[in-house]
N, C-alpha and C. Protein backbone atom coordinates (compact mmCIF):
# COMPACT_ATOMS: atom_id res chain seq x y z
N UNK A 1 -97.17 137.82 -47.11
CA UNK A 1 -98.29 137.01 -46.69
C UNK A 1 -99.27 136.78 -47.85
N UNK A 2 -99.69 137.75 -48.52
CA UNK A 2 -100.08 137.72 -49.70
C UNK A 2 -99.58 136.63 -50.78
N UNK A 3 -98.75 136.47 -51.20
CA UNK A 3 -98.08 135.30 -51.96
C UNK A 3 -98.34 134.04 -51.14
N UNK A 4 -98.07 133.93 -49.90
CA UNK A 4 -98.43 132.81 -49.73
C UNK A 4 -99.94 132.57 -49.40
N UNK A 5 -100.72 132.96 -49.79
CA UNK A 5 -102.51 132.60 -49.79
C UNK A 5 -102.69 132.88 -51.22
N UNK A 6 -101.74 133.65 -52.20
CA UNK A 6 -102.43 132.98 -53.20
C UNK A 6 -101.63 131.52 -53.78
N UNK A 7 -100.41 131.51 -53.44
CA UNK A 7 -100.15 129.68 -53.37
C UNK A 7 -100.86 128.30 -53.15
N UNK A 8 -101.23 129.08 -51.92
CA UNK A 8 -102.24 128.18 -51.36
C UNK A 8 -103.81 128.13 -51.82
N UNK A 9 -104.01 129.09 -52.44
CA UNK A 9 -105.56 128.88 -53.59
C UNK A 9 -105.32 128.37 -54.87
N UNK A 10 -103.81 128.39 -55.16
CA UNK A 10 -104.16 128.22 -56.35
C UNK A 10 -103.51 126.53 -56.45
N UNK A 11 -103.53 125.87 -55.25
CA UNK A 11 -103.15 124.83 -55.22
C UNK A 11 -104.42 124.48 -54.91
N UNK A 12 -105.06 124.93 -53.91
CA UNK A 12 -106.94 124.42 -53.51
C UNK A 12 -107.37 123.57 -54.93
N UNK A 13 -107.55 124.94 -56.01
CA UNK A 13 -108.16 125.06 -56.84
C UNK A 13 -107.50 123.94 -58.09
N UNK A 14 -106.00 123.65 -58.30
CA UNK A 14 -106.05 122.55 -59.10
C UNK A 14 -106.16 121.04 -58.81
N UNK A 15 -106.31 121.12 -57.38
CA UNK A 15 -106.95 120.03 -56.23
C UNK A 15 -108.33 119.66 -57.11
N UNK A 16 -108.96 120.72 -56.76
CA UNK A 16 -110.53 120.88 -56.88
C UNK A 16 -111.30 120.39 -58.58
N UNK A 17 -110.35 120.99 -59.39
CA UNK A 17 -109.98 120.43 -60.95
C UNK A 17 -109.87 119.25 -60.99
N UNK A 18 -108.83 118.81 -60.16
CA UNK A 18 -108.53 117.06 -60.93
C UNK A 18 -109.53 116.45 -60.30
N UNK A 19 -110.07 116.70 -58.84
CA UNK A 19 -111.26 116.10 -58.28
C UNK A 19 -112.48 116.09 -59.31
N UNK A 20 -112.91 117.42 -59.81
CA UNK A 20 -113.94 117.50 -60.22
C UNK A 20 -113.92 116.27 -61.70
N UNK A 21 -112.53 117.20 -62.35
CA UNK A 21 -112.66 115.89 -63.64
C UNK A 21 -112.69 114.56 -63.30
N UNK A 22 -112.47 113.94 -62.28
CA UNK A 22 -112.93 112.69 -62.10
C UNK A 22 -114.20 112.43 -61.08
N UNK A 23 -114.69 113.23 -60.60
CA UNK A 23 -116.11 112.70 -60.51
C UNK A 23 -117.42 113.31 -61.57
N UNK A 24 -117.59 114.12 -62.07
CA UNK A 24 -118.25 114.56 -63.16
C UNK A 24 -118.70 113.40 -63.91
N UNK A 25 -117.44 112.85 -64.71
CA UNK A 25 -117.53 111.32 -65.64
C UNK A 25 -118.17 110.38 -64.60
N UNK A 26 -118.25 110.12 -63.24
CA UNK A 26 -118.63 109.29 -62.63
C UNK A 26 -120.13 109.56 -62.61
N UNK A 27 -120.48 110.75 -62.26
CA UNK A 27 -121.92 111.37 -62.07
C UNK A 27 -122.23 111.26 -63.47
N UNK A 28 -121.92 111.07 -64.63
CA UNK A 28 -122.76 111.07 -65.50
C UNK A 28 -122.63 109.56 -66.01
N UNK A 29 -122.02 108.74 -65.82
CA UNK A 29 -122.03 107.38 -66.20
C UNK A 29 -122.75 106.82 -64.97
N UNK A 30 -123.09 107.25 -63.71
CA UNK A 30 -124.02 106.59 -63.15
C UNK A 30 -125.48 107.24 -62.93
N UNK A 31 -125.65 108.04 -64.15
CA UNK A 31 -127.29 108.34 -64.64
C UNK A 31 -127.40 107.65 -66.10
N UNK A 32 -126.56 106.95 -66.03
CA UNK A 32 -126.31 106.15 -67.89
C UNK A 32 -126.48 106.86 -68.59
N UNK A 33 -125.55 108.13 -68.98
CA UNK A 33 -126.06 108.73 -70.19
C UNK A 33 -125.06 108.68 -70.98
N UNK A 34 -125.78 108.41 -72.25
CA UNK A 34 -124.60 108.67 -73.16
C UNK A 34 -123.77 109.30 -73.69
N UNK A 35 -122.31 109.49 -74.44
CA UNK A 35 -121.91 110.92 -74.61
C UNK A 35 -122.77 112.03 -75.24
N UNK A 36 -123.42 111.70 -75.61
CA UNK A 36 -124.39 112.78 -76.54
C UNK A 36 -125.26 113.74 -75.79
N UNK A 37 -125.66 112.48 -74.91
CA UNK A 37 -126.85 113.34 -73.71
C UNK A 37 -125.67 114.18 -72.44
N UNK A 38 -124.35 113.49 -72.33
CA UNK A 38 -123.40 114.42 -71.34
C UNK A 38 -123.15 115.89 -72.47
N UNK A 39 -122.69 115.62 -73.85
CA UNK A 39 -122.72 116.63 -75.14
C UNK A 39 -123.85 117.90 -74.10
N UNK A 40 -125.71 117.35 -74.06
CA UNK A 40 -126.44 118.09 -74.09
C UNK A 40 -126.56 118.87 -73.03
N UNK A 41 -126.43 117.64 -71.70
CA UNK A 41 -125.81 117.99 -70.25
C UNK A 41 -124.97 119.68 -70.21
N UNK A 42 -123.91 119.26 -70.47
CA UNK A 42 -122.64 120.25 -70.54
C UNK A 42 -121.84 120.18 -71.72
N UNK A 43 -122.13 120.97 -73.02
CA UNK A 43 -121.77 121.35 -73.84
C UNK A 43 -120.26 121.44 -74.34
N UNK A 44 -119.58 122.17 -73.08
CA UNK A 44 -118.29 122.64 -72.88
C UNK A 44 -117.63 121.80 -72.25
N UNK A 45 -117.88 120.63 -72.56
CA UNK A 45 -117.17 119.44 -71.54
C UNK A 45 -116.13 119.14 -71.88
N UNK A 46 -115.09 118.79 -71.33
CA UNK A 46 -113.42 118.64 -71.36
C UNK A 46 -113.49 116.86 -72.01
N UNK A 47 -114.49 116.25 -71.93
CA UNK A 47 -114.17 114.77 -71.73
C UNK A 47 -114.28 114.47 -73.05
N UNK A 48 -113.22 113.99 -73.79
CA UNK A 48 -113.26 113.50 -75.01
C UNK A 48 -114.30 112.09 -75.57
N UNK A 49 -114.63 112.09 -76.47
CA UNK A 49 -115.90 110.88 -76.60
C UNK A 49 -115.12 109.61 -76.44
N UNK A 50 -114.18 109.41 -77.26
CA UNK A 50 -112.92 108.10 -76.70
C UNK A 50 -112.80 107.80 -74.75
N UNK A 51 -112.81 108.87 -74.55
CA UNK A 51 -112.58 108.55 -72.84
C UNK A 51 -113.63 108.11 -72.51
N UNK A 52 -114.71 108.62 -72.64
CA UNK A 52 -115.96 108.61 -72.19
C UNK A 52 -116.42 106.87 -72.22
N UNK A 53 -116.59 106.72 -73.30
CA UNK A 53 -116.80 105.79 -73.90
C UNK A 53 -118.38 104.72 -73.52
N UNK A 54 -119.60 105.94 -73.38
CA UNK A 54 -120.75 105.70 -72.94
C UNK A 54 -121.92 106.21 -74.30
């Protein structure tokens, strides 16, 4: 039973990942900021400046 709940979290959770990486970029392109100010935002950000492209 164990194996199958952590299957099932750890599927939640790369759900929750690809969700998040695509609304994040949305939440910060609809406060218009630029990559620099997302840079200041969140430092550790996954989103390359090419993707971004704000």
């Amino acid at each position: 039973m164990a194996i199958f709940q952590k299957s099932v979290l750890i599927k939640y959770l790369r759900e929750k990942d690809t969700t998040d990486n695509k609304i994040v970029p949305m939440v910060y392109k609809l406060y218009d900021l630029t990559y620099d100010e997302v840079l200041i935002v969140d430092p550790e950000t996954k989103i390359r400046r090419e993707v971004y492209g704000g």
